[in-house]
Protein backbone atom coordinates (compact mmCIF):
# COMPACT_ATOMS: atom_id res chain seq x y z
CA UNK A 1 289.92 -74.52 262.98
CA UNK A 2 291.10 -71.10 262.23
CA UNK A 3 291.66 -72.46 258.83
CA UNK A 4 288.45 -73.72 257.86
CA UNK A 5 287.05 -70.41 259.33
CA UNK A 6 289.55 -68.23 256.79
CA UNK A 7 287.65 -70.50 253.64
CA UNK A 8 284.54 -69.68 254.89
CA UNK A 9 285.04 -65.97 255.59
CA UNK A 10 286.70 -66.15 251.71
CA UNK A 11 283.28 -67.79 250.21
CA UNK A 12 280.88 -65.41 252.11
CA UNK A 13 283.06 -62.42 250.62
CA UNK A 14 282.67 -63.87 247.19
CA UNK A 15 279.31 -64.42 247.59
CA UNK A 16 278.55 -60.63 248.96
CA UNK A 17 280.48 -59.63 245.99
CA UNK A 18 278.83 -61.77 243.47
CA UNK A 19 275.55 -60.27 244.82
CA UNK A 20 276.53 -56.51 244.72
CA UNK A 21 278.14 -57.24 240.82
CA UNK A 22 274.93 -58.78 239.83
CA UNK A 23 272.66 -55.66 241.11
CA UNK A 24 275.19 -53.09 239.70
CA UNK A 25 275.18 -54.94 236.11
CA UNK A 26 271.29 -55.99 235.91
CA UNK A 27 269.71 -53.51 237.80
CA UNK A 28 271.09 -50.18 238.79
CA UNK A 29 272.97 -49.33 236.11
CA UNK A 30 270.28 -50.02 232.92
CA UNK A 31 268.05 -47.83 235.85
CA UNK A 32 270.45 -45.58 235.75
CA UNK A 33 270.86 -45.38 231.94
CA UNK A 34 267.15 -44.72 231.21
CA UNK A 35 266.57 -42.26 233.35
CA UNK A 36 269.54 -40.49 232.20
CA UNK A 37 268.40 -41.28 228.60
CA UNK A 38 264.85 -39.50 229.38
CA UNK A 39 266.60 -36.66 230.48
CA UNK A 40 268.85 -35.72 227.87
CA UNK A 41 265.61 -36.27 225.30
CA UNK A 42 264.14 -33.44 227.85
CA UNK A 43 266.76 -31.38 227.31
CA UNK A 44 267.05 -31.15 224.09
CA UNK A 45 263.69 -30.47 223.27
CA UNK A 46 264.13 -27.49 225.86
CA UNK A 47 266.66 -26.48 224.31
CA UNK A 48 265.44 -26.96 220.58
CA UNK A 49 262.47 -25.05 221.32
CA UNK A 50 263.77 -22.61 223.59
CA UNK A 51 261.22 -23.75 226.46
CA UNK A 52 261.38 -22.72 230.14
CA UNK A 53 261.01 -25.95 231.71
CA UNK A 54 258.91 -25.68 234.66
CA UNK A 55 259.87 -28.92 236.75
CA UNK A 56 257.12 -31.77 235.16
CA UNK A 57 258.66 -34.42 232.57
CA UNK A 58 256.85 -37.73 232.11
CA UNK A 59 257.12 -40.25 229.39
CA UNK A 60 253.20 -41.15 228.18
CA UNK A 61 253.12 -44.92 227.27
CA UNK A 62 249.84 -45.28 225.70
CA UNK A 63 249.23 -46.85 222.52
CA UNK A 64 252.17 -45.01 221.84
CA UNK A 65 255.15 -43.70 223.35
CA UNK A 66 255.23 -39.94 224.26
CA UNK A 67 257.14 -37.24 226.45
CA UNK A 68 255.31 -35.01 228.34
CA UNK A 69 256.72 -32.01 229.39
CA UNK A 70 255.39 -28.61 230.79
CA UNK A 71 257.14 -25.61 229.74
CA UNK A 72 256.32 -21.45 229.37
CA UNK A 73 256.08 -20.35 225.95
CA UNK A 74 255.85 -16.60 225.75
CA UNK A 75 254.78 -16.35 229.19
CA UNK A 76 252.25 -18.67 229.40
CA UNK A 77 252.68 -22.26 231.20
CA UNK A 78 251.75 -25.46 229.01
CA UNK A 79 251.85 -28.59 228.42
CA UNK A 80 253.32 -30.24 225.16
CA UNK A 81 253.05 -33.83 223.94
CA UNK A 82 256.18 -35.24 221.77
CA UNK A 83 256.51 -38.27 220.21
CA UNK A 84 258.79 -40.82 220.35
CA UNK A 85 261.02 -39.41 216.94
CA UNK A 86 260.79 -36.17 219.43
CA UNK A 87 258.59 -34.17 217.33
CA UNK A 88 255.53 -32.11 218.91
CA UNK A 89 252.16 -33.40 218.43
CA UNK A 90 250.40 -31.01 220.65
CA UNK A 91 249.73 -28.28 223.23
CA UNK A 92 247.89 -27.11 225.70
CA UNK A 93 248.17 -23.82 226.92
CA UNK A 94 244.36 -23.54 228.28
CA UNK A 95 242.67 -23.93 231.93
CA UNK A 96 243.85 -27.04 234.28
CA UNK A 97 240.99 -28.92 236.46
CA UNK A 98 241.98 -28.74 239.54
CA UNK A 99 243.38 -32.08 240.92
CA UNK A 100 242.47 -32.40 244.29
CA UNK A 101 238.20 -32.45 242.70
CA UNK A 102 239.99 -35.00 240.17
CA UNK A 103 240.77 -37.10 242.88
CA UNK A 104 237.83 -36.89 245.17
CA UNK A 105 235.73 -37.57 242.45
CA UNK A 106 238.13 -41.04 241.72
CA UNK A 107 237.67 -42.08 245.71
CA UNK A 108 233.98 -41.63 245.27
CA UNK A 109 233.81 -43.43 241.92
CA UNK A 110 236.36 -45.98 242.75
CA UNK A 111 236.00 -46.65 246.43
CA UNK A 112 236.41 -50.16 246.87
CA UNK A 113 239.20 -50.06 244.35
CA UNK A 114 241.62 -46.89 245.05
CA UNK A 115 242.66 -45.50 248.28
CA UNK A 116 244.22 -41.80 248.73
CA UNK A 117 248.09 -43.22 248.98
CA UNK A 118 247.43 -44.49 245.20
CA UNK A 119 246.52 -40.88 244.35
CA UNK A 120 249.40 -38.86 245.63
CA UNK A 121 250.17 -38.00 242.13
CA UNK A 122 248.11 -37.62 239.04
CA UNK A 123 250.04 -37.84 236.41
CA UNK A 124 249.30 -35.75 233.02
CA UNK A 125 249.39 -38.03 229.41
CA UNK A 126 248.38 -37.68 226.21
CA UNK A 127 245.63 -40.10 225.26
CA UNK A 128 243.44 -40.19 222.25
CA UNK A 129 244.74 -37.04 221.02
CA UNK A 130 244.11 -34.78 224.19
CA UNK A 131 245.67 -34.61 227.45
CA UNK A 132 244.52 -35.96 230.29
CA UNK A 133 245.20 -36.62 233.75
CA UNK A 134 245.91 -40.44 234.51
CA UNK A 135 246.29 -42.70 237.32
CA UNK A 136 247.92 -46.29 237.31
CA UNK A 137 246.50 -48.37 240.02
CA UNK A 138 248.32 -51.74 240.63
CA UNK A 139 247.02 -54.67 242.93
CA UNK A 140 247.67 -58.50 243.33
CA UNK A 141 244.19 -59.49 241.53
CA UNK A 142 243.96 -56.04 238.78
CA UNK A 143 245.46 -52.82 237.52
CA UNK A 144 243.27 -50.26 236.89
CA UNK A 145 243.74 -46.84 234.30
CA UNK A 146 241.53 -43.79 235.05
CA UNK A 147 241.71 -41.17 232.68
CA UNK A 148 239.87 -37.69 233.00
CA UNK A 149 240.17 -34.57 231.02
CA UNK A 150 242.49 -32.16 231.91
CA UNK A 151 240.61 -29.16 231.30
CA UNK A 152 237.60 -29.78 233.32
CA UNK A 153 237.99 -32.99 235.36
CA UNK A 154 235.19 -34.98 233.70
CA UNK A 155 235.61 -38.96 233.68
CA UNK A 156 237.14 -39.81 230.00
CA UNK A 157 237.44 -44.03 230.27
CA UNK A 158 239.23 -46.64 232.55
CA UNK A 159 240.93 -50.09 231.90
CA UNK A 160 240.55 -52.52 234.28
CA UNK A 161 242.81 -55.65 233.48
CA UNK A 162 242.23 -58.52 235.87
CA UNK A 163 244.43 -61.71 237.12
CA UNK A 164 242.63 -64.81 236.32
CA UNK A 165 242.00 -66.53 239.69
């Protein structure tokens, strides 16, 4: 008996340790390599540009790929868009609509669709050659992309994508 039991101890173990190689191969470690990718490209545009990173770094994935980050230059807090080849597109050093009149104005707007737990965060992008605040809303049936100006909080477009039924 005690022998059978020993084998079967000895599979489960290689089992658990099949499972735990798999994760660590497949999934946490290309997590972990990305996100330590996007921050080095942070970095070094910091540092390139001599920026004073104030704690926001997103990567944009629009038509096209872009980092995000918002820095002070000369004082004054902004946001600048760089492309994928890391070179700056644009900036935005000028008024910010405030986000909590952003987001009532979504709930009112999207109210059947969007709940306040999907709005926690409003992301900033760069779409159509301004920035903009956006907001990725995922379902089972649809995903849903608001975007709104950043400088005033008016409605810019959305994308609703739907799951054939």
């Amino acid at each position: 008996m005690q022998k059978h039991l020993y084998k079967i101890l000895v599979a489960f173990l290689i089992v658990i340790l099949a499972v735990v190689s798999f994760y660590m191969l497949w999934v946490h470690v290309p997590y972990y390599n990305y996100h330590n990718n996007l921050d080095k490209i942070r970095n070094e545009i910091c540092e390139t540009n001599n920026y004073e990173y104030m704690d926001y770094f997103a990567e944009h994935r629009g038509k096209q790929k872009y980092y995000i980050i918002k820095v002070r230059i000369n004082g004054v807090i902004s946001f600048v868009a760089y492309d994928k080849d890391q070179k700056l597109v644009d900036t935005y050093q000028g008024t910010i609509a405030n986000e909590d009149i952003v987001k009532q104005d979504i709930l009112n707007k999207y109210k059947d669709e969007v709940n306040e737990d999907d709005l926690k965060v409003l992301d900033v992008g760069y779409e159509n050659n301004k920035f903009v605040y956006y907001v990725k809303v995922q379902r089972e049936s649809n995903l849903l992309y608001l975007y709104y100006d950043i400088s005033d909080g008016t409605f810019l477009k959305a994308y609703r994508i739907a799951k054939d039924v």
